[in-house]
Protein backbone atom coordinates (compact mmCIF):
# COMPACT_ATOMS: atom_id res chain seq x y z
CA UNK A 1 104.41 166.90 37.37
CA UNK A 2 101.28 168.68 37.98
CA UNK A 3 100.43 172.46 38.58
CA UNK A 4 97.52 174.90 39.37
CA UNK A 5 96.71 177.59 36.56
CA UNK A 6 94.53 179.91 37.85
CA UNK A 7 90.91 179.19 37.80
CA UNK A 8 88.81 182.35 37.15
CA UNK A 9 90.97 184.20 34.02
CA UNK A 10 89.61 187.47 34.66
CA UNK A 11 88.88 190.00 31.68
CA UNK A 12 87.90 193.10 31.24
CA UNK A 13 86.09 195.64 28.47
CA UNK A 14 87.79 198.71 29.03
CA UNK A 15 85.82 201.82 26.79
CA UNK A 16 86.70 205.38 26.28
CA UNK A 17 84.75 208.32 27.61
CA UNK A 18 81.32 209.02 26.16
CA UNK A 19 81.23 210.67 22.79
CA UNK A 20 79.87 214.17 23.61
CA UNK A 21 77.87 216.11 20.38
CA UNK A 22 76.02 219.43 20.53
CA UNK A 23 73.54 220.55 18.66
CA UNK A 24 72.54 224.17 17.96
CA UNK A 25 69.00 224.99 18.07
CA UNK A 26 66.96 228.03 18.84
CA UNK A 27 66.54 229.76 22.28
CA UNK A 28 69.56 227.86 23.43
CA UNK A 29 72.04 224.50 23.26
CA UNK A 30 71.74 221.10 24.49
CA UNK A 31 74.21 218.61 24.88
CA UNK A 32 73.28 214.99 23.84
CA UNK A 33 75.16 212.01 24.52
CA UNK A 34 75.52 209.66 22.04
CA UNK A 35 74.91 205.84 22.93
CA UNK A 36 77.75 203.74 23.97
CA UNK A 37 77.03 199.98 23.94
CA UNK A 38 79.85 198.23 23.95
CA UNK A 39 79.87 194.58 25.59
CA UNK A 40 80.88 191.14 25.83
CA UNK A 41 80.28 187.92 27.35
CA UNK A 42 82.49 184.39 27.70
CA UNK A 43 80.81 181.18 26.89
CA UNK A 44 80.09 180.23 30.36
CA UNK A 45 77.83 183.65 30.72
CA UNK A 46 74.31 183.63 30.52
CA UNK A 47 73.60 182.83 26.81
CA UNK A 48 72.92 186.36 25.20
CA UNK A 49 74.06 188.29 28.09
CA UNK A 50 76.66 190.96 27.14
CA UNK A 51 78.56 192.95 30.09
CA UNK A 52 80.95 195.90 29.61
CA UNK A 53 82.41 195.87 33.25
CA UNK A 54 83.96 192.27 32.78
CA UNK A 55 83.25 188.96 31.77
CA UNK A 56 84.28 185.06 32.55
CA UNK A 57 86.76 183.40 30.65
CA UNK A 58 88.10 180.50 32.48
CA UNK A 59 90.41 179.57 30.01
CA UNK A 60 91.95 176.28 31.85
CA UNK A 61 88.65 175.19 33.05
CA UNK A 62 89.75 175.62 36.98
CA UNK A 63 91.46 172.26 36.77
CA UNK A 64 95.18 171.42 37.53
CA UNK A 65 96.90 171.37 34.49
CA UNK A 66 99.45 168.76 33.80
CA UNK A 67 102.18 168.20 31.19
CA UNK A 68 100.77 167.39 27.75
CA UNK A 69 97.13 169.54 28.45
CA UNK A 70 95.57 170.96 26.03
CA UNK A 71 92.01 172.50 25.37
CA UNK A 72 90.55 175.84 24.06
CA UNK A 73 87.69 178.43 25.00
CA UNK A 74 85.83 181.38 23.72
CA UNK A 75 84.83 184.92 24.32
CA UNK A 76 82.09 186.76 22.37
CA UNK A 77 81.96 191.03 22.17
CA UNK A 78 80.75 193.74 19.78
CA UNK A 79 80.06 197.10 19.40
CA UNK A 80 76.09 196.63 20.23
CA UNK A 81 74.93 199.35 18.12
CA UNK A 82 76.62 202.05 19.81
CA UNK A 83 75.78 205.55 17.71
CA UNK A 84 79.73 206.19 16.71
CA UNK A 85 82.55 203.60 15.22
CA UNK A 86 84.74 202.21 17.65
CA UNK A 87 87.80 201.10 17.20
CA UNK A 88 88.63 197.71 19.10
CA UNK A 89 91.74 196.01 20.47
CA UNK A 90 91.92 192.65 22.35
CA UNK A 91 95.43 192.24 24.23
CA UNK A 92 96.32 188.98 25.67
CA UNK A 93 99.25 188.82 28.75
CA UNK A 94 100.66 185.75 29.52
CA UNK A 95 103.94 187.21 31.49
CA UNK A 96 103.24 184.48 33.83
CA UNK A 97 104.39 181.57 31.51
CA UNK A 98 108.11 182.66 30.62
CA UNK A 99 111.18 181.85 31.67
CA UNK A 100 111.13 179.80 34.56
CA UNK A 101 114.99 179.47 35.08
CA UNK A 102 117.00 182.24 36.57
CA UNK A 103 120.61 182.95 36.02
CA UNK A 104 121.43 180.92 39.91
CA UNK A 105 119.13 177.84 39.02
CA UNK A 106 119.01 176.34 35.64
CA UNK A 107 118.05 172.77 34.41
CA UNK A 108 119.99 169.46 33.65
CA UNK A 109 117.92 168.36 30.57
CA UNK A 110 119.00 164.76 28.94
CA UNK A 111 122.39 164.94 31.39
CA UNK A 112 123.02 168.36 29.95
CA UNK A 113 123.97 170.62 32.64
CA UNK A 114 123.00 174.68 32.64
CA UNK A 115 119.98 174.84 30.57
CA UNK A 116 117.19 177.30 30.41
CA UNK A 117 113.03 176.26 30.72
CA UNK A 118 110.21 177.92 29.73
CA UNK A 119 106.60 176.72 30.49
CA UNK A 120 106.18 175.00 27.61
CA UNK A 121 102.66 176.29 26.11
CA UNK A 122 101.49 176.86 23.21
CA UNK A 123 98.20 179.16 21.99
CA UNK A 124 96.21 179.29 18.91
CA UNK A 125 93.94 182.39 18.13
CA UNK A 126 91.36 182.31 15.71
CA UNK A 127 88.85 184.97 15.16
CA UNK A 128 85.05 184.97 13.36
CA UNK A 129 81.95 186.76 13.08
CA UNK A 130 78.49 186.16 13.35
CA UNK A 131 76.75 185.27 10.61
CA UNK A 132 75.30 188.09 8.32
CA UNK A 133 77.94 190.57 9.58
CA UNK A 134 78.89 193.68 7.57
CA UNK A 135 82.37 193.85 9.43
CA UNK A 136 85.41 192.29 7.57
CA UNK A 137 86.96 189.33 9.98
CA UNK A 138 89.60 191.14 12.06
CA UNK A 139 93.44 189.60 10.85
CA UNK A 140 95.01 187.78 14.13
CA UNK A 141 99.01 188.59 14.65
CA UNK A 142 102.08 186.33 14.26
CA UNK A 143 105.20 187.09 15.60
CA UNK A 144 106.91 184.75 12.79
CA UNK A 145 108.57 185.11 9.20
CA UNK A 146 109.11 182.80 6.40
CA UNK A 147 112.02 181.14 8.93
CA UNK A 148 110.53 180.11 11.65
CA UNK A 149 109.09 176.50 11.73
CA UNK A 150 105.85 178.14 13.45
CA UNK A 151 105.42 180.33 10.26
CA UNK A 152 101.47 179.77 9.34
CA UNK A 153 100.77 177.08 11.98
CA UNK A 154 98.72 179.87 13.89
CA UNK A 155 100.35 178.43 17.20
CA UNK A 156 102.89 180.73 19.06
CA UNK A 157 105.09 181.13 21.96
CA UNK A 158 104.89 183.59 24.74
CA UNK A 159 108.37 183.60 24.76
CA UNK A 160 108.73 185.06 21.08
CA UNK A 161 105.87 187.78 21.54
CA UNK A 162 107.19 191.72 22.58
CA UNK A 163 105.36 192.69 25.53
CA UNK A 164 104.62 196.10 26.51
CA UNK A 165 105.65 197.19 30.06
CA UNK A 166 102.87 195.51 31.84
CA UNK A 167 103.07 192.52 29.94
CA UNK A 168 100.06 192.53 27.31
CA UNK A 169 100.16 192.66 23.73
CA UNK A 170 97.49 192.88 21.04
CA UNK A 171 96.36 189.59 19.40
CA UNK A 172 95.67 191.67 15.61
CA UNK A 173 97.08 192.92 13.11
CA UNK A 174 96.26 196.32 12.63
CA UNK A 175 92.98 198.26 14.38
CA UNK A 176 89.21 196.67 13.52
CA UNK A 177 86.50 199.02 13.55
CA UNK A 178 83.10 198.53 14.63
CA UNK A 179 81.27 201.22 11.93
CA UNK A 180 77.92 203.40 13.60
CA UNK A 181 75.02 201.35 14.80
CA UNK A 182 76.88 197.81 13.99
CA UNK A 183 75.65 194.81 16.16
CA UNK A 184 78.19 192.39 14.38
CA UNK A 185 79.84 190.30 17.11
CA UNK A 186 83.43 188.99 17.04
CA UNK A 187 84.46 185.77 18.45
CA UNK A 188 87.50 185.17 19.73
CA UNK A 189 88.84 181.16 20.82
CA UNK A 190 91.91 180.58 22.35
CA UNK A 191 93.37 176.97 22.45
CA UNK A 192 96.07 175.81 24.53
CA UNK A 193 98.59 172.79 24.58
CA UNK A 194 101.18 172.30 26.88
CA UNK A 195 103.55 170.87 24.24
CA UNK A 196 107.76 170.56 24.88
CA UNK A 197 108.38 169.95 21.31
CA UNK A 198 107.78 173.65 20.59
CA UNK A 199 110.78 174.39 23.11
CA UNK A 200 113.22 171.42 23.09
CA UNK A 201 115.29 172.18 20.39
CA UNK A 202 116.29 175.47 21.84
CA UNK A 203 117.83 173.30 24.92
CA UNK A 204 120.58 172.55 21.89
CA UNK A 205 120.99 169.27 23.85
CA UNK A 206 122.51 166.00 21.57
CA UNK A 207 119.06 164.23 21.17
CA UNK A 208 117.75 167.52 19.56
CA UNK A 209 120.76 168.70 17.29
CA UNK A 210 121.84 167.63 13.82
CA UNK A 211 120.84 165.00 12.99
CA UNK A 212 117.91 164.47 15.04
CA UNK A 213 116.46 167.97 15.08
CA UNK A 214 113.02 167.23 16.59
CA UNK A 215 110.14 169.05 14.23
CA UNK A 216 107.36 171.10 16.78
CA UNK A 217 103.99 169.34 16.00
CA UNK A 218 100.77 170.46 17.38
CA UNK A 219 98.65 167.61 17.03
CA UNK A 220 96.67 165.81 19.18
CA UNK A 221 94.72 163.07 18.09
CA UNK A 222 97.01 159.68 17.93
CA UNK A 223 96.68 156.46 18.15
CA UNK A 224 98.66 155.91 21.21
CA UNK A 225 98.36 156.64 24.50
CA UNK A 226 100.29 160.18 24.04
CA UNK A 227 100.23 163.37 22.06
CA UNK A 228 102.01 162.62 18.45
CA UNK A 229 105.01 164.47 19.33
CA UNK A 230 105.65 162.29 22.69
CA UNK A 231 104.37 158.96 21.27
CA UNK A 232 107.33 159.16 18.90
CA UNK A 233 109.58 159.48 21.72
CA UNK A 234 108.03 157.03 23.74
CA UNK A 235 108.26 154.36 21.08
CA UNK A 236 111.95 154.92 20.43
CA UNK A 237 112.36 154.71 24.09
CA UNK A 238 110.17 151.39 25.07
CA UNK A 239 108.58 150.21 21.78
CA UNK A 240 110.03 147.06 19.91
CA UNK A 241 114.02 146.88 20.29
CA UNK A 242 113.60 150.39 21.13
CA UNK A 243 116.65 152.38 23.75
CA UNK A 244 115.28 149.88 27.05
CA UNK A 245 115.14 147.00 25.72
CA UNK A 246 118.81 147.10 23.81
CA UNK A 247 119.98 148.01 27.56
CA UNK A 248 118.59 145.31 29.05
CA UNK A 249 120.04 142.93 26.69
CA UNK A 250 123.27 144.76 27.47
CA UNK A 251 122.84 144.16 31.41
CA UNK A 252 121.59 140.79 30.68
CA UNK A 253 124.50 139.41 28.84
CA UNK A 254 126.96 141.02 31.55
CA UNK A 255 124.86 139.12 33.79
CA UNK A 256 125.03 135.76 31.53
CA UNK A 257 128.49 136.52 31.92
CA UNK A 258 129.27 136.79 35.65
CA UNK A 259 126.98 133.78 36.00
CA UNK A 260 129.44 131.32 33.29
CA UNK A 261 132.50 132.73 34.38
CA UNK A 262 132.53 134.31 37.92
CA UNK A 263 133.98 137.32 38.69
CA UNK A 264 137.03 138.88 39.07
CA UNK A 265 138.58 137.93 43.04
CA UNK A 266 139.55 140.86 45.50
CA UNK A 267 143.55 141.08 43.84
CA UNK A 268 142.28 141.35 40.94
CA UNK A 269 142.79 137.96 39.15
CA UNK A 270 140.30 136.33 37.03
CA UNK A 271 139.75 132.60 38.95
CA UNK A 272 140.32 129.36 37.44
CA UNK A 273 137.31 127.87 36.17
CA UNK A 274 135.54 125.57 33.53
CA UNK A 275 132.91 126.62 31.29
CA UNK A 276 130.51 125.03 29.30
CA UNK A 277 132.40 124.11 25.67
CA UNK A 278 131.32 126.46 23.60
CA UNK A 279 131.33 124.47 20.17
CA UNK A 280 128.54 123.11 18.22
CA UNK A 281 127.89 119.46 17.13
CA UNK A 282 129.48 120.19 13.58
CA UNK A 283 132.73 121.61 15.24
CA UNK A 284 133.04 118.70 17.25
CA UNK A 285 132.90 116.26 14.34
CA UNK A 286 134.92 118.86 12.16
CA UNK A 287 137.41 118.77 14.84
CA UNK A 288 137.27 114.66 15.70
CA UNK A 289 137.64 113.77 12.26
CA UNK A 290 140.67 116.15 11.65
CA UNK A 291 142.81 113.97 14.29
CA UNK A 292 144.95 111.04 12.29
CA UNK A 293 145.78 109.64 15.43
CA UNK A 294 143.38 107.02 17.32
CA UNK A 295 144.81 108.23 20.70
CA UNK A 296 144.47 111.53 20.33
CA UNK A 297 140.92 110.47 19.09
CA UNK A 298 139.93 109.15 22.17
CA UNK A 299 141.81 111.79 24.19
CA UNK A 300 139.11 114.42 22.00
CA UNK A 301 136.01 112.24 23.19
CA UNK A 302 137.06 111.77 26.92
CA UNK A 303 137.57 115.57 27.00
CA UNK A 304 134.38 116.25 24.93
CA UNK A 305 131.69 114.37 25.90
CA UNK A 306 131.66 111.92 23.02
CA UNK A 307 129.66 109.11 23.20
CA UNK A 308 130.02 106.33 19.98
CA UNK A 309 126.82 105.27 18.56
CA UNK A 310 126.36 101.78 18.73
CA UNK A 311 124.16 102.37 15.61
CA UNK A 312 127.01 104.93 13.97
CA UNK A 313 128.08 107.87 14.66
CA UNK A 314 129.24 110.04 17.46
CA UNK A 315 126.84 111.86 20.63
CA UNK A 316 127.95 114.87 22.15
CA UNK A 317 126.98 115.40 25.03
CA UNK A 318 127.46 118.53 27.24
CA UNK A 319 130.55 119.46 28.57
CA UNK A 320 132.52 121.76 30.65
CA UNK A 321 136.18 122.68 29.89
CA UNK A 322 139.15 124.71 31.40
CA UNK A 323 138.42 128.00 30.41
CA UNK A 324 141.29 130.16 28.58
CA UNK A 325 139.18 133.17 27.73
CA UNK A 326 140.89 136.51 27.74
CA UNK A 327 137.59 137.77 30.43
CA UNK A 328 138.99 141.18 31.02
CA UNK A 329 139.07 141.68 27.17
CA UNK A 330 135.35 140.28 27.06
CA UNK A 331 134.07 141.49 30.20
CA UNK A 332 135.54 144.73 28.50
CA UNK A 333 133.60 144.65 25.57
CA UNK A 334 130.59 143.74 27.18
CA UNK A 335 130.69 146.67 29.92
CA UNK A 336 131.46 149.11 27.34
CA UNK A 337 128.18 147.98 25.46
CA UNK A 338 126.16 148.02 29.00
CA UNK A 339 127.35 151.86 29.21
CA UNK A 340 127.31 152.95 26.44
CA UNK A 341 122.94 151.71 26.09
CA UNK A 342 122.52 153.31 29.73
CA UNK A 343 123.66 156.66 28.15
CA UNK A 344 121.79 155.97 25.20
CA UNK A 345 118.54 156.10 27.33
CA UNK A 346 119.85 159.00 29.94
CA UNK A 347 120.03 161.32 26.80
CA UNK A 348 117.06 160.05 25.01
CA UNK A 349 114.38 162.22 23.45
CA UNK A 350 112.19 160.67 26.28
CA UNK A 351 114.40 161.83 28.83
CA UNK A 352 114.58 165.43 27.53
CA UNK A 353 110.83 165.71 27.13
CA UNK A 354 110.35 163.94 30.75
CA UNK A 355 113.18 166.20 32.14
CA UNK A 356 112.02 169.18 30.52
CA UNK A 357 108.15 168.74 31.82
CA UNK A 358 108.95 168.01 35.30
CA UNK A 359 111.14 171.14 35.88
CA UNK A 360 108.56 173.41 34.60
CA UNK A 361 106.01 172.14 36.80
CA UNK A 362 107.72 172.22 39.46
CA UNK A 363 108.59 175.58 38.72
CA UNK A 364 104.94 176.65 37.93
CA UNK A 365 103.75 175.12 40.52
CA UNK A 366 106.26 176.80 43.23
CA UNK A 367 103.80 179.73 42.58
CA UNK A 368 100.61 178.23 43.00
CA UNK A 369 98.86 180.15 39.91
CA UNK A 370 100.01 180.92 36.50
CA UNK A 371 97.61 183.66 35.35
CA UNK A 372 96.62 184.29 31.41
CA UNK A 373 94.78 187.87 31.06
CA UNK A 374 92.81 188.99 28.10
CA UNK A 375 91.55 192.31 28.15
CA UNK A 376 88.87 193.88 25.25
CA UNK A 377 89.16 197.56 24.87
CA UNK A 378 86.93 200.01 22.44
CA UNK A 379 87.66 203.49 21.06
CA UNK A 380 85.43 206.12 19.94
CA UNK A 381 86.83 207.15 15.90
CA UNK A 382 85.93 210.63 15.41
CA UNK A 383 83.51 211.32 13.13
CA UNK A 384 84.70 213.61 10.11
């Protein structure tokens, strides 16, 4: 369940053509060309180095990224005291982590045949500026209402964002402006999770629907081995009593079974056999001192293990008898239970989650790289 996202995420700073003025003075014109300064720089760049050709933002650290990931980076830019406002946009494109089933190969999540995947991350935006700054902190998008359970979270889903035709869209609300001369700076951080419960419950499978609608939760720290969100699963699944262990109590008291009383031969017939007597010292004595007669007395102790107590008393002692059970009826009952935990754990929350993960993997990593783009662009505001 592992897969490569690409290493360098490359970025770019895009600006507009150079603002052109002209002054009048006497004897003839001359153009002048007002200063254009725009820049940035990722955190792994040379501390206070700003570029406006590109800049590195190696957003999944170059490692292989595996199923419950998570992490976050940050990119720095500003207007650098360029002579004219700019407005700025940052656009993010993550086309690469949509859909990953087609309408010719879907998934079997939980034992549910025919459903849909998408890689299952999650991203975070915050924005700030530097200390001191004149600019007002640029408002970051969400593509949720009141409804949604993401509504104020700040997390998203590329699968809920409206892409433009070459798959970017812009990460604010409205367009910040950089006034004249400004050398505020805007930070940018990203963080990541690869986290399934933000996409199970649209797999509409049985361990996600009323009643056990499974709430999306972004946290990470937990005092298990596992994110929150897959801890809880986990625990259902092999804590205390939990799905495996009620199915191997299932399987173990077919087992028990087969081993007292046999099992069925080749026509079908249950064989003749004795089985240890299954009642308890009190029966026995309830049931010996019940019988009037002194024959039928003894007949009870021969076929019971009954040993008299020189010092009082009676000694039971174990015992086999001719067994009369109805074992298709029982054997029923217990096979029924044996199935019925086995499909308890096949549909599990665990299952879905383990299902789900290992699909999109595979999926993601059928292609190798899974690229996420962020490109910074500036535009001259014309004076008035």
């Amino acid at each position: 369940m592992m897969l490569f996202i690409a290493g360098m995420i490359t970025s770019t700073v895009l600006s507009s053509t150079m603002a052109r003025y002209t002054d009048e003075f006497s004897g003839g014109d001359r153009a002048l060309i007002a200063a254009w300064n725009m820049g940035a720089r990722g955190e792994d760049d040379i501390a206070g180095e700003f570029y406006n050709k590109g800049f590195t933002f190696n957003l999944f650290e170059s490692k292989t990224v595996q199923p419950m990931d998570y992490g976050e980076k940050s990119f720095t830019f500003r207007g650098g005291g360029s002579d004219v406002a700019i407005a700025y946009n940052v656009e993010m494109n993550a086309a690469d982590l949509l859909q990953l089933t087609t309408e010719e190969v879907k998934a079997i999540i939980a034992g549910e045949m025919d459903k849909d995947v998408f890689a299952p991350f999650i991203f975070k935006i915050t924005a700030e500026l530097n200390e001191g700054a004149a600019c007002e902190v640029p408002v970051i998008f969400s593509p949720y209402d009141e409804a949604s359970p993401y509504y104020e979270t700040g997390w998203f889903r590329p699968k809920d964002i409206e892409f433009d035709e070459d798959g970017y869209f812009s990460i604010f609300e409205g367009t910040p402006v950089f006034p004249p001369g400004s050398n505020d700076e805007v930070t940018i951080t990203v963080a990541w999770q690869w986290n399934t419960s933000f996409y199970v419950n649209d797999t509409g499978i049985p361990a996600v629907t009323a009643p056990n609608h499974v709430p999306a939760d972004p946290s990470t720290g937990s005092e298990g081995a596992f994110p929150p969100y897959y801890q809880a699963a986990y625990d259902q699944y092999y804590g205390s009593g939990g799905l495996l262990e009620q199915y191997e109590a299932a399987q173990n008291a077919l087992e028990q079974y087969f081993e007292v009383h046999g099992s069925p031969n080749e026509n079908g017939n249950w064989p003749s056999h004795s089985a240890p007597c299954p009642l308890s010292d009190a029966e026995h004595h309830a049931h010996y001192n019940a019988i009037f007669d002194p024959v039928e007395q003894q007949a009870f102790l021969s076929t019971h293990g009954g040993i008299m107590d020189p010092g009082g008393g009676i000694i039971w002692t174990e015992h086999a008898m001719f067994c009369t059970a109805d074992h298709f009826a029982e054997y029923s009952v217990l096979e029924a239970a044996a199935d019925k935990a086995l499909q308890a754990c096949r549909t599990s929350l665990l299952q879905a989650y383990d299902d789900y993960d290992t699909f999109a993997a595979d999926a993601l990593a059928a292609g190798e790289v899974a690229t996420v783009l962020f490109r910074i662009s500036g535009e001259q505001v014309a004076p008035r």
